[in-house]
C-alpha atoms as a PDB file:
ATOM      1  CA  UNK A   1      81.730 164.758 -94.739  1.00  0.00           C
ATOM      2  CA  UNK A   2      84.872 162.988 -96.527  1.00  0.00           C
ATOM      3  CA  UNK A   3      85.297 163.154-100.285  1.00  0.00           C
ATOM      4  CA  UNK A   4      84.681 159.612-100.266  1.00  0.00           C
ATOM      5  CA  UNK A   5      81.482 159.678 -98.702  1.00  0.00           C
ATOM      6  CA  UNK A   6      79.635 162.547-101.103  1.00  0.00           C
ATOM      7  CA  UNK A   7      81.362 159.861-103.631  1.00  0.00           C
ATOM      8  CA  UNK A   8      79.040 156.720-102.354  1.00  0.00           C
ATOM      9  CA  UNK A   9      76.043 159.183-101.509  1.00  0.00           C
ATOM     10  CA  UNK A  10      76.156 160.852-105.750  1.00  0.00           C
ATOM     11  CA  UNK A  11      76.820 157.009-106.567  1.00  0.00           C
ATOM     12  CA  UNK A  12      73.220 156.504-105.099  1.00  0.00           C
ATOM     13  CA  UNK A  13      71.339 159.454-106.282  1.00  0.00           C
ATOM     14  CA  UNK A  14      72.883 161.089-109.661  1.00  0.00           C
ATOM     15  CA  UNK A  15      73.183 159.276-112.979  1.00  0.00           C
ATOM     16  CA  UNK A  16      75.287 157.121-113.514  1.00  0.00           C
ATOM     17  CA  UNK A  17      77.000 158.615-116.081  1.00  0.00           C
ATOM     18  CA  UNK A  18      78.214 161.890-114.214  1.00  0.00           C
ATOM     19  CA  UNK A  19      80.398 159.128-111.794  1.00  0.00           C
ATOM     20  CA  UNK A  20      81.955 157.828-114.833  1.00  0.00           C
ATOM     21  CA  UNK A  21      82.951 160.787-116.784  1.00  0.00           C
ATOM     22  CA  UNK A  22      82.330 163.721-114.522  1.00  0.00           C
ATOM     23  CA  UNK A  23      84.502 165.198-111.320  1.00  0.00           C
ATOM     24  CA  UNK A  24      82.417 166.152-108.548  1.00  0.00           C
ATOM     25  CA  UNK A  25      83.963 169.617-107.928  1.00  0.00           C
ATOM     26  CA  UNK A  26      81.061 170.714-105.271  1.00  0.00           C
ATOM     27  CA  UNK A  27      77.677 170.975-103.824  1.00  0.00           C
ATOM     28  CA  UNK A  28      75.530 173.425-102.614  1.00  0.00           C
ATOM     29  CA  UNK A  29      71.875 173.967-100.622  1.00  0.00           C
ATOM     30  CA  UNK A  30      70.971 177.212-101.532  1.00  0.00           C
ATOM     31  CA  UNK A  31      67.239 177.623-100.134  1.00  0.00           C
ATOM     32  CA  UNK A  32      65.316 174.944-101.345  1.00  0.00           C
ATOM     33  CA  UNK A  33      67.444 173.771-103.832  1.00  0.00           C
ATOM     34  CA  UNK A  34      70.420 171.233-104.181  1.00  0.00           C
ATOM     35  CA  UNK A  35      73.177 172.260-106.943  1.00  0.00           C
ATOM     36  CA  UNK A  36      75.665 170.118-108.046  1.00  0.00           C
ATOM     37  CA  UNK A  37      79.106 171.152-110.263  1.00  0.00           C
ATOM     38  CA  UNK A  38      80.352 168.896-112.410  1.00  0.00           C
ATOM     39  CA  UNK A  39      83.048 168.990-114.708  1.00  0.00           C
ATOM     40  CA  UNK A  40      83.991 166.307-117.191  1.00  0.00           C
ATOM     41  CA  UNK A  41      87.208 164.286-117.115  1.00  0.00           C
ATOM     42  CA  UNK A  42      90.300 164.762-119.072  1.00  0.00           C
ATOM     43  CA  UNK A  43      90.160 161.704-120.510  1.00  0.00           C
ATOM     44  CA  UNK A  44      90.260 161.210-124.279  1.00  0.00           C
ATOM     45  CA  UNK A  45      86.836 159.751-125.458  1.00  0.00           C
ATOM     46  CA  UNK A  46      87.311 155.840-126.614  1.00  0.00           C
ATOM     47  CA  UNK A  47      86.584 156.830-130.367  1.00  0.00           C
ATOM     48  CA  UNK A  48      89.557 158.836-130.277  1.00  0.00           C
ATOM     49  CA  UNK A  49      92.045 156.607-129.185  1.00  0.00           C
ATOM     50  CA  UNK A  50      94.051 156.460-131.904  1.00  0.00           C
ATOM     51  CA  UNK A  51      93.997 160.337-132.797  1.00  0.00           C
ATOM     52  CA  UNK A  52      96.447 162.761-131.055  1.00  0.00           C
ATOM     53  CA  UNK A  53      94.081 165.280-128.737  1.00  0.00           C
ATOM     54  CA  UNK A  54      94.990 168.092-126.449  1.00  0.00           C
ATOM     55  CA  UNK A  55      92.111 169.668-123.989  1.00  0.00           C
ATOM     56  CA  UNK A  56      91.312 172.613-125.210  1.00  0.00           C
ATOM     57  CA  UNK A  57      89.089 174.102-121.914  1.00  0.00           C
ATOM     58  CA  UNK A  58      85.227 173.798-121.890  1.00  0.00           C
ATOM     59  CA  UNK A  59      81.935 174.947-123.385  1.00  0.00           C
ATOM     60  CA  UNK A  60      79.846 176.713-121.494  1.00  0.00           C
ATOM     61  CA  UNK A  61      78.558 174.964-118.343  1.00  0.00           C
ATOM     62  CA  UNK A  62      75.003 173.649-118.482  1.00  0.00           C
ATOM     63  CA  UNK A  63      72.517 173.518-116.046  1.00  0.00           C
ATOM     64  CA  UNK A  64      69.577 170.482-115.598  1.00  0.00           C
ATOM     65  CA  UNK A  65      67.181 170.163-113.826  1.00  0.00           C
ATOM     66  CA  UNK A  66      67.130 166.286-111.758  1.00  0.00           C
ATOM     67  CA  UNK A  67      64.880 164.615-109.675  1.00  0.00           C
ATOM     68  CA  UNK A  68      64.105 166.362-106.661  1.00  0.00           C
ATOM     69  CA  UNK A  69      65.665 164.884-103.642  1.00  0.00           C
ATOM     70  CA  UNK A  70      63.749 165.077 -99.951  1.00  0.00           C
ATOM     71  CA  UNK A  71      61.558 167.447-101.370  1.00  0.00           C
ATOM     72  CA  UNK A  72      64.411 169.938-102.604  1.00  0.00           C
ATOM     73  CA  UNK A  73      64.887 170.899-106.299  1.00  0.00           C
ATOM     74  CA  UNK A  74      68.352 169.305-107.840  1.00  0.00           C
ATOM     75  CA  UNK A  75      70.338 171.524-110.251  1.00  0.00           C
ATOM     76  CA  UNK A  76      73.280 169.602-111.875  1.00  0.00           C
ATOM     77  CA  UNK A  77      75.994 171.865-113.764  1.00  0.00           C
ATOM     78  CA  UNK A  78      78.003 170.570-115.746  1.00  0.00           C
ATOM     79  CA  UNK A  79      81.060 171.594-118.149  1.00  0.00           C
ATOM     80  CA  UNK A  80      81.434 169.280-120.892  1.00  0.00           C
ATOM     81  CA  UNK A  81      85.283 169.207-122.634  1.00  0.00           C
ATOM     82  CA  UNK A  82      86.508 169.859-125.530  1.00  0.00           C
ATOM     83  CA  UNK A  83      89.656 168.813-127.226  1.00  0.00           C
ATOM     84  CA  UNK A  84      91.477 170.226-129.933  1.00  0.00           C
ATOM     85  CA  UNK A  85      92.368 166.888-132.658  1.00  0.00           C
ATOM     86  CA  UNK A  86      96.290 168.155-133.714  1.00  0.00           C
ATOM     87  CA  UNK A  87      96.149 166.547-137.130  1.00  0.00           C
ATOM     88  CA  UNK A  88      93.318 168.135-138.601  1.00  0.00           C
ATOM     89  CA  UNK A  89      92.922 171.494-136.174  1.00  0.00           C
ATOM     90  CA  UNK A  90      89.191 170.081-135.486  1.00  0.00           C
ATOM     91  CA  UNK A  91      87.846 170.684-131.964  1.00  0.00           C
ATOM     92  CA  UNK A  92      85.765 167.304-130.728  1.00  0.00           C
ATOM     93  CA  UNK A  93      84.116 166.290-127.791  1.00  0.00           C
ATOM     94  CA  UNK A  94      82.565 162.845-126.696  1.00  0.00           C
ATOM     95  CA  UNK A  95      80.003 161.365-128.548  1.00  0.00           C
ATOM     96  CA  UNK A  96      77.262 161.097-125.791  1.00  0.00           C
ATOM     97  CA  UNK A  97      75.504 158.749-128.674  1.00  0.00           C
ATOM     98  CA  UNK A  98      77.960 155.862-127.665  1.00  0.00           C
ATOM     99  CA  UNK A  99      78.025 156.569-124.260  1.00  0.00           C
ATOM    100  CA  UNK A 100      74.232 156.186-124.036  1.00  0.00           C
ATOM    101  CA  UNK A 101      74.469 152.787-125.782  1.00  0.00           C
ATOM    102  CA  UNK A 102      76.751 151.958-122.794  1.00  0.00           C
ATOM    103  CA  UNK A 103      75.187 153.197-119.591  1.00  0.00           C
ATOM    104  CA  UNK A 104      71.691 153.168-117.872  1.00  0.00           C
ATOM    105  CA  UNK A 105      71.260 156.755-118.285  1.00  0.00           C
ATOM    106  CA  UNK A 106      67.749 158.099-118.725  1.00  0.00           C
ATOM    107  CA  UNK A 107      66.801 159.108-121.780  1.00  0.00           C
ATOM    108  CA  UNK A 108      65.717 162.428-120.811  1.00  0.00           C
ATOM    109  CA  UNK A 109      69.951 162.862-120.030  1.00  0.00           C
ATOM    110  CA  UNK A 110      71.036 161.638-123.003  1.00  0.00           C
ATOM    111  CA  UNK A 111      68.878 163.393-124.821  1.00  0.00           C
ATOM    112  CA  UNK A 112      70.026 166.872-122.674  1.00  0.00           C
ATOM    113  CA  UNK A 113      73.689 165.577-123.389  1.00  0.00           C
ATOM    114  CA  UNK A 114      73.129 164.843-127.751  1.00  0.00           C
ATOM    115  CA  UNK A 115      71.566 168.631-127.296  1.00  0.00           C
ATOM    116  CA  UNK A 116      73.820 170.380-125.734  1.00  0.00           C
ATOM    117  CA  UNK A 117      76.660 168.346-127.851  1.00  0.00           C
ATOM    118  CA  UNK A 118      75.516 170.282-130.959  1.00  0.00           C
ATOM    119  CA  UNK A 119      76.387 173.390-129.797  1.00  0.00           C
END
């Protein structure tokens, strides 16, 4: 299967919000189970824009669990960014508050996302 067409098939089935600001990097059946890795963008998050960032790697990946899909379990891991603000030394990441405001994500996600954001 192309690229593309895992592209239109996550498009259909995974929140929106890991299309927008996540990479598909794979996907896996492992028994009765689906798992999908993520990893987010290196794009700098919109209430940044006007600060000077540099990525500076990943926290540790994440694991939820989704909907189940044709009777399998869905896993979705996903490493969030970090970047490293050069003016004040401060390592951010995106405010998945304002993203949530934006996107039809469930809250259950966005809640998962604020959460893991604190750490």
């Amino acid at each position: 299967m192309s690229s593309d067409s895992l592209l239109a098939i996550a498009n259909l089935l995974l929140p929106e919000i890991l299309i927008k600001y996540f990479d598909l990097d794979k996907y896996e059946i492992k028994g009765e189970a689906l798992h999908f890795y993520f990893t987010e963008l290196n794009t700098i998050p919109e209430e940044f824009n006007e600060t000077k960032l540099h990525s500076k790697g990943f926290f540790p990946e994440a694991t939820v669990q989704d909907f189940p899909i044709r009777g399998k379990n869905v896993y979705l891991h996903i490493k969030r960014r970090r970047w490293l603000n050069k003016q004040t030394n401060e390592v951010v990441h995106r405010d998945w508050n304002l993203v949530a405001q934006g996107t039809r994500m469930t809250a259950e996600f966005a809640d998962f996302l604020k959460e893991i954001s604190q750490h």
